[in-house]
Protein backbone atom coordinates (compact mmCIF):
# COMPACT_ATOMS: atom_id res chain seq x y z
CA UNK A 1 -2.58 13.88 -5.66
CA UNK A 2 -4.97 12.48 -8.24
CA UNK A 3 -2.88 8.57 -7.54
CA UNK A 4 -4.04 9.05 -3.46
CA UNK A 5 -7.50 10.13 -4.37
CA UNK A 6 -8.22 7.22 -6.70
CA UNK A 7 -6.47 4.92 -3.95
CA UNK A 8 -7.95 6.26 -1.44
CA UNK A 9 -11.51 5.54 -3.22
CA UNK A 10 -11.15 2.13 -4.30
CA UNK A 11 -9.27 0.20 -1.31
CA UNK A 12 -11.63 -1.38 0.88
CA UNK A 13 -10.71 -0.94 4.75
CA UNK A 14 -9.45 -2.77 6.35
CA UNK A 15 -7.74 -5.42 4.48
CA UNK A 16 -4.99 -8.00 4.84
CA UNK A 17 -1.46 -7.91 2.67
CA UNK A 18 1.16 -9.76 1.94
CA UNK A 19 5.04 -8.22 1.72
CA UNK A 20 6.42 -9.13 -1.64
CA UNK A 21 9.49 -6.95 -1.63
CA UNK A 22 12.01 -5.81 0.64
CA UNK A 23 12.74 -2.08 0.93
CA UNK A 24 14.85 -0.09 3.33
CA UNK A 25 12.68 2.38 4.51
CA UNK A 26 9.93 -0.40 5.80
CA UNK A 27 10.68 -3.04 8.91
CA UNK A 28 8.81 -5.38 7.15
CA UNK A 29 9.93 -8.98 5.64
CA UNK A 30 8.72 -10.61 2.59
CA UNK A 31 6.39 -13.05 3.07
CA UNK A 32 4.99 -10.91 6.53
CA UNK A 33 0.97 -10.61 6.34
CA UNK A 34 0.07 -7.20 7.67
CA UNK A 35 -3.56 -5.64 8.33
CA UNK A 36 -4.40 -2.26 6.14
CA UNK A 37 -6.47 0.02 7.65
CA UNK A 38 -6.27 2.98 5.57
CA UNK A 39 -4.05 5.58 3.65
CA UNK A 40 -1.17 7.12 5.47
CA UNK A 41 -2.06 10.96 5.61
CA UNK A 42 -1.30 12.87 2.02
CA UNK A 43 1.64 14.55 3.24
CA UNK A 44 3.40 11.13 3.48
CA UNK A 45 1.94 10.23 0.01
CA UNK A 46 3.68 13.25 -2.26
CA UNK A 47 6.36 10.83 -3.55
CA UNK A 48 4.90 7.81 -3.15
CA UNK A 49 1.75 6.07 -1.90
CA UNK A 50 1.90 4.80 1.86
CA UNK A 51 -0.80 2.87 3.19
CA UNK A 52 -1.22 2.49 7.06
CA UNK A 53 -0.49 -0.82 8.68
CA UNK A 54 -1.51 -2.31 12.21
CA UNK A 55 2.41 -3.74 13.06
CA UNK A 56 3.47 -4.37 16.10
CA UNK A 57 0.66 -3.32 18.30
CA UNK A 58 1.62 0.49 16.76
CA UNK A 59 0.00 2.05 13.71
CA UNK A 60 3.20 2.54 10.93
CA UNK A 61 2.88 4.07 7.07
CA UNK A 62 4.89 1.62 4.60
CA UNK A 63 4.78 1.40 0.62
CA UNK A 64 1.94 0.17 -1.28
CA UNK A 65 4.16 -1.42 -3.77
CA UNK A 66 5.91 -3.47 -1.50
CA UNK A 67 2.71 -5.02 -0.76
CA UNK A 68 -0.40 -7.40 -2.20
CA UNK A 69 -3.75 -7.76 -1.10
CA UNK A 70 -4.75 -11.19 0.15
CA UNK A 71 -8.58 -12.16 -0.47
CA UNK A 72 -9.68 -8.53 -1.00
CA UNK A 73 -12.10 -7.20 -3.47
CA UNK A 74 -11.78 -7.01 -6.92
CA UNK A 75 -11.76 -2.83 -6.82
CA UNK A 76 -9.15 -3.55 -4.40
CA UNK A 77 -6.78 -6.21 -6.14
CA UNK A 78 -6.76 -3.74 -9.38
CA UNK A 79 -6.08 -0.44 -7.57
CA UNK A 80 -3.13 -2.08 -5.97
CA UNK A 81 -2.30 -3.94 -9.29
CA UNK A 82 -2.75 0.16 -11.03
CA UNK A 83 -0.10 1.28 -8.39
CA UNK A 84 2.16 -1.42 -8.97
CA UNK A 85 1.82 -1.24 -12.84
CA UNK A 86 3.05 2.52 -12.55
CA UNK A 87 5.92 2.03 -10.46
CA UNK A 88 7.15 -0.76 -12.52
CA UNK A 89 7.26 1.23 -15.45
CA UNK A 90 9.19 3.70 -13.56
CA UNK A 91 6.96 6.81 -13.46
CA UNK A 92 7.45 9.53 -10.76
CA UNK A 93 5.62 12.52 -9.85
């Protein structure tokens, strides 16, 4: 849990996003801007980090990699840019 609790400490709440990748298990479309407002609960987060979304007037848990931050702050950008470095090289817990 050590990847939520560093996540979970450096993402400032709420912030906007930008989808950059399609994935099957997430409704939402590249290029869709979505609010953040927080980390889905760590049950959700044992295989991967979900952060919680404002979508559709309903509150929905989709993948942090599939998403960027848009003008958030600099702890922000590199936590995200962290998660995304680790997935990329294919690590799993």
């Amino acid at each position: 849990m050590g990847w939520y609790y560093y996540l979970e400490d450096n993402l400032a709440f709420p912030c906007k996003a930008k989808c950059t990748a399609k994935r099957s298990i997430s409704p939402l479309k590249v290029g869709e801007i979505v609010e953040v407002t927080g980390m889905a609960p760590e049950e959700e987060c044992m295989h991967e980090m979900f952060v919680e979304i404002q979508w559709k007037k309903q509150k929905l848990a989709v993948p942090l990699s599939q998403l960027k931050g848009i003008s958030v702050t600099d702890e922000t950008k590199q936590a995200i840019e962290d998660w995304h470095y680790w997935v990329s090289m294919g690590y799993q817990f």
